[in-house]
PDB file of N, CA and C in Angstrom:
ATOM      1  N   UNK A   1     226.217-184.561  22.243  1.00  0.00           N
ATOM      2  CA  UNK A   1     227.289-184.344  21.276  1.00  0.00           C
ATOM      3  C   UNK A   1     228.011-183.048  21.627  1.00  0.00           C
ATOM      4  N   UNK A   2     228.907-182.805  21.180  1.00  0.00           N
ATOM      5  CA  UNK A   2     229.912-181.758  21.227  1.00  0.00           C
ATOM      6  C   UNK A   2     229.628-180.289  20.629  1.00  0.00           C
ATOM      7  N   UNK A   3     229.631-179.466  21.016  1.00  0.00           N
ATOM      8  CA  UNK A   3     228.558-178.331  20.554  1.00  0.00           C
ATOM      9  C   UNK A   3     230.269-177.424  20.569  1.00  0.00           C
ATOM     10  N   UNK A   4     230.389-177.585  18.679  1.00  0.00           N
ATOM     11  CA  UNK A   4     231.517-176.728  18.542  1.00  0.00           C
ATOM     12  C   UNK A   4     231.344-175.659  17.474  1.00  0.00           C
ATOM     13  N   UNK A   5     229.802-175.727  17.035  1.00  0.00           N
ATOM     14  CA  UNK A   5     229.210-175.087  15.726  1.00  0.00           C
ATOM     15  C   UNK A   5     229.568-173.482  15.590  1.00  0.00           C
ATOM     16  N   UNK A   6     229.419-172.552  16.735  1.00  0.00           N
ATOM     17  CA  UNK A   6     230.123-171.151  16.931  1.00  0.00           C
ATOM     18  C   UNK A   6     231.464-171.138  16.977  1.00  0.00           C
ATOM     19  N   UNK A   7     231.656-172.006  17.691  1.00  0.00           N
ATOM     20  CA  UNK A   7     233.483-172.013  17.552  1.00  0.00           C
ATOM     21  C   UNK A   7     234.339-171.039  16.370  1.00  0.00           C
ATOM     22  N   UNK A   8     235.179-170.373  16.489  1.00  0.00           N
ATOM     23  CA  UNK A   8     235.963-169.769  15.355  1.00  0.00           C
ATOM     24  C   UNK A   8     236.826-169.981  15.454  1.00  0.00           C
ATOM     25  N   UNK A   9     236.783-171.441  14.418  1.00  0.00           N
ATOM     26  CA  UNK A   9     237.788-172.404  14.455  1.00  0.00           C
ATOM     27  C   UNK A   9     238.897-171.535  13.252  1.00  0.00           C
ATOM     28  N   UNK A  10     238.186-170.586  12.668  1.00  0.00           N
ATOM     29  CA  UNK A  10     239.304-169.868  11.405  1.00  0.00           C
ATOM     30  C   UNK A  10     240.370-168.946  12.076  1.00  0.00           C
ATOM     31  N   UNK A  11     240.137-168.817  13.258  1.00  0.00           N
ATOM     32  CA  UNK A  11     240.698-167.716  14.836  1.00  0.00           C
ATOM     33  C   UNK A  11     242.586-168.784  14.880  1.00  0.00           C
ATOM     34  N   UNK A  12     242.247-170.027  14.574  1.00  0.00           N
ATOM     35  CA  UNK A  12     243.656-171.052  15.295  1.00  0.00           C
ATOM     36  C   UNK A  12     244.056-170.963  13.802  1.00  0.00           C
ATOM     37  N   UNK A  13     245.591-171.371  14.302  1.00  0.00           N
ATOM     38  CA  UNK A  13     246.570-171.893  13.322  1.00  0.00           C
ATOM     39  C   UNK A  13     246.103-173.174  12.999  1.00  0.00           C
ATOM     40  N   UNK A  14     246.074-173.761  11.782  1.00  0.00           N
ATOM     41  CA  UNK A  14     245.652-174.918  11.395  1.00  0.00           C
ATOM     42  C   UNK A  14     245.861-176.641  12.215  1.00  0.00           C
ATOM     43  N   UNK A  15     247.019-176.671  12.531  1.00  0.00           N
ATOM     44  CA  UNK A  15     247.388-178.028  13.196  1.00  0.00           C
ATOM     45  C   UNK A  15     246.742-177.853  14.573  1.00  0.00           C
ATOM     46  N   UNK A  16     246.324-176.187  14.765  1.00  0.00           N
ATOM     47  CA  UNK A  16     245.557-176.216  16.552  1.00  0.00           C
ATOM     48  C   UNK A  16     244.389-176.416  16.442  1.00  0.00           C
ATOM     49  N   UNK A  17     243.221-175.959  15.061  1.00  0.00           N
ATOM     50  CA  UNK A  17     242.638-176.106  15.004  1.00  0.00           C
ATOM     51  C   UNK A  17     242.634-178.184  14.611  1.00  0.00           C
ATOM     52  N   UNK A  18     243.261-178.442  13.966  1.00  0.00           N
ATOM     53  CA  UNK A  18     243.287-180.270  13.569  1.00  0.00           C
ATOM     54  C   UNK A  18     243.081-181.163  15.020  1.00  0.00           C
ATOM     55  N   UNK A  19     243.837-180.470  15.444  1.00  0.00           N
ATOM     56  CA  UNK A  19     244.443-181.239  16.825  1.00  0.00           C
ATOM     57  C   UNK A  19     242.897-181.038  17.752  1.00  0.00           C
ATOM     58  N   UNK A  20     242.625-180.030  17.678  1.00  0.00           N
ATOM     59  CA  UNK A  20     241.188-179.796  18.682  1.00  0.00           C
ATOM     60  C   UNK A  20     240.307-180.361  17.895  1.00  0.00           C
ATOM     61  N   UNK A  21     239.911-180.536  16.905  1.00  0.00           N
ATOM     62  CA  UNK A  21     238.638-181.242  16.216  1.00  0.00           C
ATOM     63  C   UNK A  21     238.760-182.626  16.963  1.00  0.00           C
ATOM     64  N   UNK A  22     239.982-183.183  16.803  1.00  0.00           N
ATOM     65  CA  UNK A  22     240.352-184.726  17.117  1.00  0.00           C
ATOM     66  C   UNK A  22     240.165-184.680  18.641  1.00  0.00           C
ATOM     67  N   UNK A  23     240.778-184.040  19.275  1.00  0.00           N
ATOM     68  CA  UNK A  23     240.464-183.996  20.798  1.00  0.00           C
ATOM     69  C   UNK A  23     239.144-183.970  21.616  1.00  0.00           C
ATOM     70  N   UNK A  24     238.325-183.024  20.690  1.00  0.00           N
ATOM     71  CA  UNK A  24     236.953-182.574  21.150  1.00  0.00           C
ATOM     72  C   UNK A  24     236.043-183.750  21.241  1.00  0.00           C
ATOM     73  N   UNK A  25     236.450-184.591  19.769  1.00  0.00           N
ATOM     74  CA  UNK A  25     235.391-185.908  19.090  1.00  0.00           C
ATOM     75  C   UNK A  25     236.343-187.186  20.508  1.00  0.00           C
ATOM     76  N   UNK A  26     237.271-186.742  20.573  1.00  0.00           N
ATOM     77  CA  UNK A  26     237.936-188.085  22.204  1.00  0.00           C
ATOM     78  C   UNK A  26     238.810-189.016  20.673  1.00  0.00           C
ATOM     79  N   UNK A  27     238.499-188.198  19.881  1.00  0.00           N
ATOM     80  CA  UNK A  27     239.799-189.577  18.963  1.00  0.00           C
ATOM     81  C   UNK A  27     241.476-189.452  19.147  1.00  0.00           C
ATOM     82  N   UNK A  28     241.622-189.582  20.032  1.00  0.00           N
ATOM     83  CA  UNK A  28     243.155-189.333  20.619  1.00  0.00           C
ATOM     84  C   UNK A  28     244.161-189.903  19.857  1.00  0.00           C
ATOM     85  N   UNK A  29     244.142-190.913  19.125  1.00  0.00           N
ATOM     86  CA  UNK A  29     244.697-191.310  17.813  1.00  0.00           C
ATOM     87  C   UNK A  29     245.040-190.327  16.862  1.00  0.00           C
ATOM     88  N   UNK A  30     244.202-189.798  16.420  1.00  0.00           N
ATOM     89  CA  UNK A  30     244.091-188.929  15.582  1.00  0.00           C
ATOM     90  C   UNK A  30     244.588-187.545  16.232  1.00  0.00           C
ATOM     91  N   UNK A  31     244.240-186.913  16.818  1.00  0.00           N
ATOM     92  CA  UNK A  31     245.154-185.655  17.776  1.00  0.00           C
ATOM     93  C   UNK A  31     246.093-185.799  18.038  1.00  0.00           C
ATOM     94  N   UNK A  32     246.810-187.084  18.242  1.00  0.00           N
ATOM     95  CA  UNK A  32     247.911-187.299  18.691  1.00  0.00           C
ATOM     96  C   UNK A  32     249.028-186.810  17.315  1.00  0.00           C
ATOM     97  N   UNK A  33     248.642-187.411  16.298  1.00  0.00           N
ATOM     98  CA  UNK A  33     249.431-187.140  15.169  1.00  0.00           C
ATOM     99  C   UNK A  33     249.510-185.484  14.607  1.00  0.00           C
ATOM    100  N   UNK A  34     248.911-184.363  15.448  1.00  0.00           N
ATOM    101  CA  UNK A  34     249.300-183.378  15.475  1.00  0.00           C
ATOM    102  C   UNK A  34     250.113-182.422  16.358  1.00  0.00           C
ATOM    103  N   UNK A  35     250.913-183.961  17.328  1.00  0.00           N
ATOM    104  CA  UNK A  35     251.923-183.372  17.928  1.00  0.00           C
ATOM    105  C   UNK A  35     253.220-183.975  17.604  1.00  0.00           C
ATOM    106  N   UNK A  36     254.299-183.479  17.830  1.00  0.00           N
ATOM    107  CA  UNK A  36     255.767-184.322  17.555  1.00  0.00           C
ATOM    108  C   UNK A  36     255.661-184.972  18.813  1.00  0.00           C
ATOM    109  N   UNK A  37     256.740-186.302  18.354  1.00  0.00           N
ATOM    110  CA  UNK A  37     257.032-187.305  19.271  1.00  0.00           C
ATOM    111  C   UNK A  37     257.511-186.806  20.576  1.00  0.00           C
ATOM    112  N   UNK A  38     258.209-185.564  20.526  1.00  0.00           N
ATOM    113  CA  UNK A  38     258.590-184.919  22.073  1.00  0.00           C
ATOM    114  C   UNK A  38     257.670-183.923  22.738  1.00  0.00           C
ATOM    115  N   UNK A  39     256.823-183.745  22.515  1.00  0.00           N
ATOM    116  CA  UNK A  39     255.986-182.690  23.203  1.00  0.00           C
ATOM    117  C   UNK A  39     256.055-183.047  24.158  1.00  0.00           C
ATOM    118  N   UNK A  40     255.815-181.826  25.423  1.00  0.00           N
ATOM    119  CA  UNK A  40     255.582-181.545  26.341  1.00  0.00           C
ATOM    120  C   UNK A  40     253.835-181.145  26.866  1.00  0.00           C
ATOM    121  N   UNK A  41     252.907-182.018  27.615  1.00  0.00           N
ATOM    122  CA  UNK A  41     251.727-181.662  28.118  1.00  0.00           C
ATOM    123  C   UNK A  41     251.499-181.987  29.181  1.00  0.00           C
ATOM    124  N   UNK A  42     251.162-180.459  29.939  1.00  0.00           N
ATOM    125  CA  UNK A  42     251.145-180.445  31.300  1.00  0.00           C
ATOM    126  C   UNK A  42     249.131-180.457  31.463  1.00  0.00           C
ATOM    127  N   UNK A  43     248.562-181.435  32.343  1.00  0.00           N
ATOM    128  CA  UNK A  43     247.491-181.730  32.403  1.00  0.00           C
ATOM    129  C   UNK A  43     247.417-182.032  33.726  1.00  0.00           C
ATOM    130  N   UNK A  44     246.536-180.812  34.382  1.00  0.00           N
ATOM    131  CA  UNK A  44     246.195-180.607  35.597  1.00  0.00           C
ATOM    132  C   UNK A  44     247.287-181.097  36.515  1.00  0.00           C
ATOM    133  N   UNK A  45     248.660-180.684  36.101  1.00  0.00           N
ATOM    134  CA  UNK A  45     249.494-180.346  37.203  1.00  0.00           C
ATOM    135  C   UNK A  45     250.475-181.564  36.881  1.00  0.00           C
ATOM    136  N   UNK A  46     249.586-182.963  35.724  1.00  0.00           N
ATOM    137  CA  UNK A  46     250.570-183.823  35.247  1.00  0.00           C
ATOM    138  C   UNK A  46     252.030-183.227  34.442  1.00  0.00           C
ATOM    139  N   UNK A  47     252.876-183.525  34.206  1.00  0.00           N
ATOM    140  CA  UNK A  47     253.647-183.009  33.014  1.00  0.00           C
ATOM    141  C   UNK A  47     253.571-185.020  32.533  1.00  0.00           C
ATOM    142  N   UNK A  48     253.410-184.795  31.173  1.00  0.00           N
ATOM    143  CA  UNK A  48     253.302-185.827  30.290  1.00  0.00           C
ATOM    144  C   UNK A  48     254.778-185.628  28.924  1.00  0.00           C
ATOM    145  N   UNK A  49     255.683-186.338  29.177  1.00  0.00           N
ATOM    146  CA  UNK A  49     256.640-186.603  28.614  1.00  0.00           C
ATOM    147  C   UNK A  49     256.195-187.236  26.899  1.00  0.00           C
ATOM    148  N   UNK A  50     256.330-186.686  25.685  1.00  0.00           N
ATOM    149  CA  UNK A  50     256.069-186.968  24.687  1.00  0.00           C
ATOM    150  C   UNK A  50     254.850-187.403  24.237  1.00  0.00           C
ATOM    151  N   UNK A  51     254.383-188.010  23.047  1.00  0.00           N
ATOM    152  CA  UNK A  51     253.241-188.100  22.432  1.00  0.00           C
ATOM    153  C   UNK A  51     252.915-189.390  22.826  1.00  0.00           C
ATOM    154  N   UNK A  52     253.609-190.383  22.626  1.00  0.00           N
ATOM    155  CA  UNK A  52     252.834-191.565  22.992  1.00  0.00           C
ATOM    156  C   UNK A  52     252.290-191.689  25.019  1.00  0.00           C
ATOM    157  N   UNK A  53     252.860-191.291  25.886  1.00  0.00           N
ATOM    158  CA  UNK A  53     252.541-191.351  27.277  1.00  0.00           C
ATOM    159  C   UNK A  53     251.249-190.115  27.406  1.00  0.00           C
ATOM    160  N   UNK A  54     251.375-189.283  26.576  1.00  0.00           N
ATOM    161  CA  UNK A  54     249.981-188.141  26.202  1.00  0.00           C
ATOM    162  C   UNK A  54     248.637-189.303  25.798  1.00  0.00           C
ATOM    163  N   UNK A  55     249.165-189.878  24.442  1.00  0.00           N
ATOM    164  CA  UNK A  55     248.361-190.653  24.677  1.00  0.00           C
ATOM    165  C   UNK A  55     247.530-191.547  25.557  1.00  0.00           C
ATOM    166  N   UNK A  56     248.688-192.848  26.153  1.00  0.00           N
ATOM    167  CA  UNK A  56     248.068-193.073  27.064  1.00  0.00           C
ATOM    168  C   UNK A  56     246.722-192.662  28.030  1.00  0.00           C
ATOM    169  N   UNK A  57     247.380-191.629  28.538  1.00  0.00           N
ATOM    170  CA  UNK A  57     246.724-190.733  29.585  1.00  0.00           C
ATOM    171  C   UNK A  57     245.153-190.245  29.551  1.00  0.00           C
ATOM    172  N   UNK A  58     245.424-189.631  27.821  1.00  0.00           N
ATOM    173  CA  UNK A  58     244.449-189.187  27.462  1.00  0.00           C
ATOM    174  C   UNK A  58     243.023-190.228  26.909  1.00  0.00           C
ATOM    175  N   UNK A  59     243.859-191.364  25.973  1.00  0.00           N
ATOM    176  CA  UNK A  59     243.477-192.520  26.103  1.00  0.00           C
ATOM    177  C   UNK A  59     242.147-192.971  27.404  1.00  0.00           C
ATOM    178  N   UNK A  60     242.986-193.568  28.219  1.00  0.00           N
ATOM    179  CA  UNK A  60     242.744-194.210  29.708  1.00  0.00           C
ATOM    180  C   UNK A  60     241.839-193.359  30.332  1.00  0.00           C
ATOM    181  N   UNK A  61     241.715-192.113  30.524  1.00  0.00           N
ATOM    182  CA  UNK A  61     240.570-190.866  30.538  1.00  0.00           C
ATOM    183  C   UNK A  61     239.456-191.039  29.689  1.00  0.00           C
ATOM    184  N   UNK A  62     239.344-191.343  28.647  1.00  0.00           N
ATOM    185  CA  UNK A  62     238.306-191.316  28.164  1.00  0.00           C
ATOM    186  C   UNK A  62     237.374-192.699  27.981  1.00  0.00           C
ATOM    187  N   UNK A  63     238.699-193.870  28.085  1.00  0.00           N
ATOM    188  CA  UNK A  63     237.330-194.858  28.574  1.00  0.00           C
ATOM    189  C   UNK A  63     236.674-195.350  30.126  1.00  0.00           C
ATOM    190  N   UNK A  64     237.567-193.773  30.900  1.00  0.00           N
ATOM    191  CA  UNK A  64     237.145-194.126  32.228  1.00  0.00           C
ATOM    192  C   UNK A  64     235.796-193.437  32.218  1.00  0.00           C
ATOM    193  N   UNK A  65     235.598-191.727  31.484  1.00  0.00           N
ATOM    194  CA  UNK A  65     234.694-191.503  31.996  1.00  0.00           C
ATOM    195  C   UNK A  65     233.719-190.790  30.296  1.00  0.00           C
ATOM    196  N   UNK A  66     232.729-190.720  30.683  1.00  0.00           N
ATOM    197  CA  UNK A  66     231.914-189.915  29.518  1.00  0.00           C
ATOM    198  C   UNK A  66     232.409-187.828  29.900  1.00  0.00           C
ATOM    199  N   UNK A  67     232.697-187.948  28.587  1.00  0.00           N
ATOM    200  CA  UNK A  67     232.946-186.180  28.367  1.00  0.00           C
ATOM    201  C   UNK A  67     232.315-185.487  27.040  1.00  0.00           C
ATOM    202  N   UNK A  68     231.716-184.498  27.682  1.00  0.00           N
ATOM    203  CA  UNK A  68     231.068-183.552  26.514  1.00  0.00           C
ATOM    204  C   UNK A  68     232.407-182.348  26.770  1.00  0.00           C
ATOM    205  N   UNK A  69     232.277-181.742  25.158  1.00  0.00           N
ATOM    206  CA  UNK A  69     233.848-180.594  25.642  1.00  0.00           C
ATOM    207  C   UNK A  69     233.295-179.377  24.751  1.00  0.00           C
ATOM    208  N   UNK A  70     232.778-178.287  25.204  1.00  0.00           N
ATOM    209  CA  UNK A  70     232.230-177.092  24.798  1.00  0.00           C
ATOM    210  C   UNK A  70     233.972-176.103  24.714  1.00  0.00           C
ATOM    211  N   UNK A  71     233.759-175.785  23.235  1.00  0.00           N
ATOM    212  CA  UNK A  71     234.702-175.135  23.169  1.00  0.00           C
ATOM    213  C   UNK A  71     234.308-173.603  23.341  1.00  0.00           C
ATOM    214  N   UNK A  72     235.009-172.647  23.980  1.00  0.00           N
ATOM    215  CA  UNK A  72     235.002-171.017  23.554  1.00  0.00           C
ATOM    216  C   UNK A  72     235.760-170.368  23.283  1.00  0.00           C
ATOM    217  N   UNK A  73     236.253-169.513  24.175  1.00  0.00           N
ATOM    218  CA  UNK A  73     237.037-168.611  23.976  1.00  0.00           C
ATOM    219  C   UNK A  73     238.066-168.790  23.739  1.00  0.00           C
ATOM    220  N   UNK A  74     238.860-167.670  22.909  1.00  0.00           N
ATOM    221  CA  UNK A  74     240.378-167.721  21.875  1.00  0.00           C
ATOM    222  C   UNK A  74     241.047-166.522  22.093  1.00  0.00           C
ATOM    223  N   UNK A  75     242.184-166.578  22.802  1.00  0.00           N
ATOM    224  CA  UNK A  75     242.985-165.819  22.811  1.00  0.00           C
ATOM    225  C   UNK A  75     244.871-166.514  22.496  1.00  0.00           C
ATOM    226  N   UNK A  76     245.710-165.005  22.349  1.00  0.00           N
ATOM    227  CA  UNK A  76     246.956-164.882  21.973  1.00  0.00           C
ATOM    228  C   UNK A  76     247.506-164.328  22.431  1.00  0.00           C
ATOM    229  N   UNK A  77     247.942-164.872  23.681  1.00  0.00           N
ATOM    230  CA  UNK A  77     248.646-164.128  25.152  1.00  0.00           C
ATOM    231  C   UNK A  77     250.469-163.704  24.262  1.00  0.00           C
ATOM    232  N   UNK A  78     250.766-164.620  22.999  1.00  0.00           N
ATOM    233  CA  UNK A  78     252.080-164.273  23.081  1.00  0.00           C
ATOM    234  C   UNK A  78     251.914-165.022  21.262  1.00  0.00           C
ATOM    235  N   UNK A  79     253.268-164.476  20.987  1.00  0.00           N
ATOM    236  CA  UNK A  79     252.978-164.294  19.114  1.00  0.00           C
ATOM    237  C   UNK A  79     252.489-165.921  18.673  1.00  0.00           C
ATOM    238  N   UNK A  80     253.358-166.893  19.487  1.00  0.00           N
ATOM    239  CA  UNK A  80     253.501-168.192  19.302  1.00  0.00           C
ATOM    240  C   UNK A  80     252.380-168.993  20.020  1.00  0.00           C
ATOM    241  N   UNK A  81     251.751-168.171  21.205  1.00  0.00           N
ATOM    242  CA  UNK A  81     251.162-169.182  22.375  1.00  0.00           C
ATOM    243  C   UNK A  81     249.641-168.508  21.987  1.00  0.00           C
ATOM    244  N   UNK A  82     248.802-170.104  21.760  1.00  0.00           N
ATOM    245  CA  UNK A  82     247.130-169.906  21.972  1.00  0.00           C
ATOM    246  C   UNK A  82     246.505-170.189  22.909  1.00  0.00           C
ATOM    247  N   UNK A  83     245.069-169.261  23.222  1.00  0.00           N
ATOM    248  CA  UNK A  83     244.945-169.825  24.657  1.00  0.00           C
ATOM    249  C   UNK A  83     242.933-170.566  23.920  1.00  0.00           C
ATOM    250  N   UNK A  84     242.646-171.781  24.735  1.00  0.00           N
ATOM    251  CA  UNK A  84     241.354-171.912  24.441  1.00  0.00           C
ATOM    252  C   UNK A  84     240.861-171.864  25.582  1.00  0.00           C
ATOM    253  N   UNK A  85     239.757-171.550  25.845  1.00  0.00           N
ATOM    254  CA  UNK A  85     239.123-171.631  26.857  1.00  0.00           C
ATOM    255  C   UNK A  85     238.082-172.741  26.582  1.00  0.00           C
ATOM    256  N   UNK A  86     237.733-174.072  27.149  1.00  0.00           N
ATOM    257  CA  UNK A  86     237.043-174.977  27.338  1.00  0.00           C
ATOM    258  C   UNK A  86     235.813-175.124  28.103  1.00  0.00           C
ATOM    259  N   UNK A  87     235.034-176.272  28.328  1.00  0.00           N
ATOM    260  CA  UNK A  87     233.971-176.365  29.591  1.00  0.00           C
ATOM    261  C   UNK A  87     233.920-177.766  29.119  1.00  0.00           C
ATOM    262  N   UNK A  88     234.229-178.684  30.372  1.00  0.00           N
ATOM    263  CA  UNK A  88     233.800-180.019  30.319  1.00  0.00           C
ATOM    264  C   UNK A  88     232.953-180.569  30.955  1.00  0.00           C
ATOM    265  N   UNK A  89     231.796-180.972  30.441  1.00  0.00           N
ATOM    266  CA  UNK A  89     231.010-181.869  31.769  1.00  0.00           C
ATOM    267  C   UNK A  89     230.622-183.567  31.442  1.00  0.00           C
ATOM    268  N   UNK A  90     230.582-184.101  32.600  1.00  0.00           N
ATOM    269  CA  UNK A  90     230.480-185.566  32.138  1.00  0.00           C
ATOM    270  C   UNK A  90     230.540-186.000  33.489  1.00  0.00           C
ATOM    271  N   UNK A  91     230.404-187.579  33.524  1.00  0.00           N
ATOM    272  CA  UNK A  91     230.915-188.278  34.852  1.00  0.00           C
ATOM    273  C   UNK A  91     232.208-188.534  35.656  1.00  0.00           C
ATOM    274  N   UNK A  92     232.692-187.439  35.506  1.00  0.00           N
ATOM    275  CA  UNK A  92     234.084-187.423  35.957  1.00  0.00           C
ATOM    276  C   UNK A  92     233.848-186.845  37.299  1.00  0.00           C
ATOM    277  N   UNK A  93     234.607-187.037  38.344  1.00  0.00           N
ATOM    278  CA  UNK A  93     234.607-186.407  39.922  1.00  0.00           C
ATOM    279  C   UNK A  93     234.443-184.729  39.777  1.00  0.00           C
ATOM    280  N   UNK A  94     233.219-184.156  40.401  1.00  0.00           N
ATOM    281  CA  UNK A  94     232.712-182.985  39.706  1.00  0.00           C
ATOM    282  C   UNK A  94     231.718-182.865  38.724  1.00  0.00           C
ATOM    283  N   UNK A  95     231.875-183.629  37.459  1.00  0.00           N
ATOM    284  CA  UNK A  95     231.122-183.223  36.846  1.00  0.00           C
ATOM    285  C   UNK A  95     230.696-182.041  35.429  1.00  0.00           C
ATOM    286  N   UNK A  96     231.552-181.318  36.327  1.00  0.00           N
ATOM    287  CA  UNK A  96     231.989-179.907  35.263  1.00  0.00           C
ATOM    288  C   UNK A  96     233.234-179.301  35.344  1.00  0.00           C
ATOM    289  N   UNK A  97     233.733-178.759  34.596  1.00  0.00           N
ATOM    290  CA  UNK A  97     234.837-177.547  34.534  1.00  0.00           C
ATOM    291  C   UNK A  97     235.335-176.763  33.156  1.00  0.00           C
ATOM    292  N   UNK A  98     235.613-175.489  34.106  1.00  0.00           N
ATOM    293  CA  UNK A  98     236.675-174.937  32.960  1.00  0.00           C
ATOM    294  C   UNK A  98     237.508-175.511  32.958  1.00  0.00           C
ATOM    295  N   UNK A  99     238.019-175.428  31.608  1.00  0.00           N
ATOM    296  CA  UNK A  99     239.561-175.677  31.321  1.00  0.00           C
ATOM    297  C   UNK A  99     240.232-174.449  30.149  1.00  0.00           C
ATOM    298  N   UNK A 100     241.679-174.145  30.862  1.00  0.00           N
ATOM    299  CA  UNK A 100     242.506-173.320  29.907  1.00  0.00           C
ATOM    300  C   UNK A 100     243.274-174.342  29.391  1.00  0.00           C
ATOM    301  N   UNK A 101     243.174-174.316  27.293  1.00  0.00           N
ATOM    302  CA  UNK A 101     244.204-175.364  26.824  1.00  0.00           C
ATOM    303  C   UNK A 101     245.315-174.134  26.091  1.00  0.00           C
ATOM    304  N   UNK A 102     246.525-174.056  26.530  1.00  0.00           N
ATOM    305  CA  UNK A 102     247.089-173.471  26.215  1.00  0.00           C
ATOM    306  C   UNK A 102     248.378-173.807  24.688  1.00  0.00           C
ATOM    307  N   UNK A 103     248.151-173.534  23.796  1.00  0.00           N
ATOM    308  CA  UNK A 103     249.069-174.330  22.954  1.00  0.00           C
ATOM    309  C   UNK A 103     250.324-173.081  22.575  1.00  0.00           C
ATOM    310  N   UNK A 104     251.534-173.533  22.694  1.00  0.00           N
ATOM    311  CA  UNK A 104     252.653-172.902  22.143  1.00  0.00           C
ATOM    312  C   UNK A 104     253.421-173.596  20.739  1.00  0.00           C
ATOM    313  N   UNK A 105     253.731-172.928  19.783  1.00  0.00           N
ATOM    314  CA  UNK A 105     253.526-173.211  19.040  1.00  0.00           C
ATOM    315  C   UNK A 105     255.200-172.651  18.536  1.00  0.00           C
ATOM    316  N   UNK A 106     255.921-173.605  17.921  1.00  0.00           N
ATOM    317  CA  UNK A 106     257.563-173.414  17.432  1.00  0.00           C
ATOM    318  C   UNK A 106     257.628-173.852  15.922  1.00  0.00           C
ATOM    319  N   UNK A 107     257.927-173.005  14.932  1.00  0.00           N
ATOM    320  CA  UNK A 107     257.578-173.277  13.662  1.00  0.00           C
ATOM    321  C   UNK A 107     256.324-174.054  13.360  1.00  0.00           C
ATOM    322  N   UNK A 108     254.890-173.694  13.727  1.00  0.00           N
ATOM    323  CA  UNK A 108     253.799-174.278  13.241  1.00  0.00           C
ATOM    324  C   UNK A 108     253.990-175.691  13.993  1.00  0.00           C
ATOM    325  N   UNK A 109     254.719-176.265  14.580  1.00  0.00           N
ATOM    326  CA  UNK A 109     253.892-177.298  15.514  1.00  0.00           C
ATOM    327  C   UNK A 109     253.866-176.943  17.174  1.00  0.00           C
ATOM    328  N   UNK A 110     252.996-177.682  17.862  1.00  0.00           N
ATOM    329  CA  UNK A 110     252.700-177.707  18.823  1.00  0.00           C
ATOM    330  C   UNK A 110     253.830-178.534  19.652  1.00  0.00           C
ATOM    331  N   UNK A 111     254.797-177.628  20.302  1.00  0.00           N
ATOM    332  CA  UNK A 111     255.533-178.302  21.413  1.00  0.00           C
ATOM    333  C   UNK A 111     255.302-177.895  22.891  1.00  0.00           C
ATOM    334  N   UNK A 112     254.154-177.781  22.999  1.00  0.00           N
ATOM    335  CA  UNK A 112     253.693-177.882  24.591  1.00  0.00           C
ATOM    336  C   UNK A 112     252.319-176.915  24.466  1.00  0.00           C
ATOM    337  N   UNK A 113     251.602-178.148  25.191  1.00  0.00           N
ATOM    338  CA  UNK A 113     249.836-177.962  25.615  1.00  0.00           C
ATOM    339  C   UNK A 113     249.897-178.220  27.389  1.00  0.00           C
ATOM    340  N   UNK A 114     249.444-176.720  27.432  1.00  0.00           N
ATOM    341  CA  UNK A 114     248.975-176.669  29.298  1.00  0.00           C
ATOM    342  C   UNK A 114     247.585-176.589  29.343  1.00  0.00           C
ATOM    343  N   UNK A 115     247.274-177.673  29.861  1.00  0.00           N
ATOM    344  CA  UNK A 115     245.972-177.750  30.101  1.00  0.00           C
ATOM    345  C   UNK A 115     245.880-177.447  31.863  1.00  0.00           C
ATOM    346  N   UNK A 116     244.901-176.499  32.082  1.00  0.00           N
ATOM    347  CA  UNK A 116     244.844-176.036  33.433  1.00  0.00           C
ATOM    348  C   UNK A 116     243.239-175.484  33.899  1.00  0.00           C
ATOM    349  N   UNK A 117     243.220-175.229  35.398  1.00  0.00           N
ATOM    350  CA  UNK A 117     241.852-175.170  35.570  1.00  0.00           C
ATOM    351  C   UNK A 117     241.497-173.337  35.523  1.00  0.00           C
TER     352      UNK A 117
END
């Protein structure tokens, strides 16, 4: 299971924190509805054009492979932009990684998540 119990989830703005609960659990349905229809998410070098092709993606990823997603570290590189620091491991090529999820944030929603290594 997903080991998010330390997490200081009270650290995010609310829809970052919504959006990562849903992401962490793989319910991409549900995360999805904490982005607008135009977001921008760049994922490992993808750029993903709006919410529903995010979906997809993210979707199609998760019934390819099993993922555990250890959340940590929280930072605020800029007034608007959050940074998470991740760790994924599972059967994916590798096995493990960091991940930086970066969320920027324009009146309280999320219009662009960089996800990077």
């Amino acid at each position: 299971m997903n080991d998010t119990t330390a997490f200081a989830w009270d650290e995010l703005p609310e829809v970052v924190a919504s959006y990562l609960r849903a992401h962490v659990s793989q319910d991409f349905a549900t995360a999805m509805t904490y982005l607008p229809e135009d977001v921008v998410v760049t994922d490992n070098g993808e750029v993903l054009e709006g919410r529903d092709e995010t979906f997809t993606v993210f979707d199609q990823s998760a019934k390819d492979y099993d993922v555990e997603t250890t959340l940590g570290s929280i930072s605020r590189p800029a007034d608007d932009v959050w940074e998470v620091g991740t760790h994924l491991s599972g059967n994916f090529p590798g096995g493990e990684v960091d991940l930086r999820m970066v969320f920027t944030l324009v009146d309280d929603v999320i219009r662009r998540l960089d996800i990077t290594v």
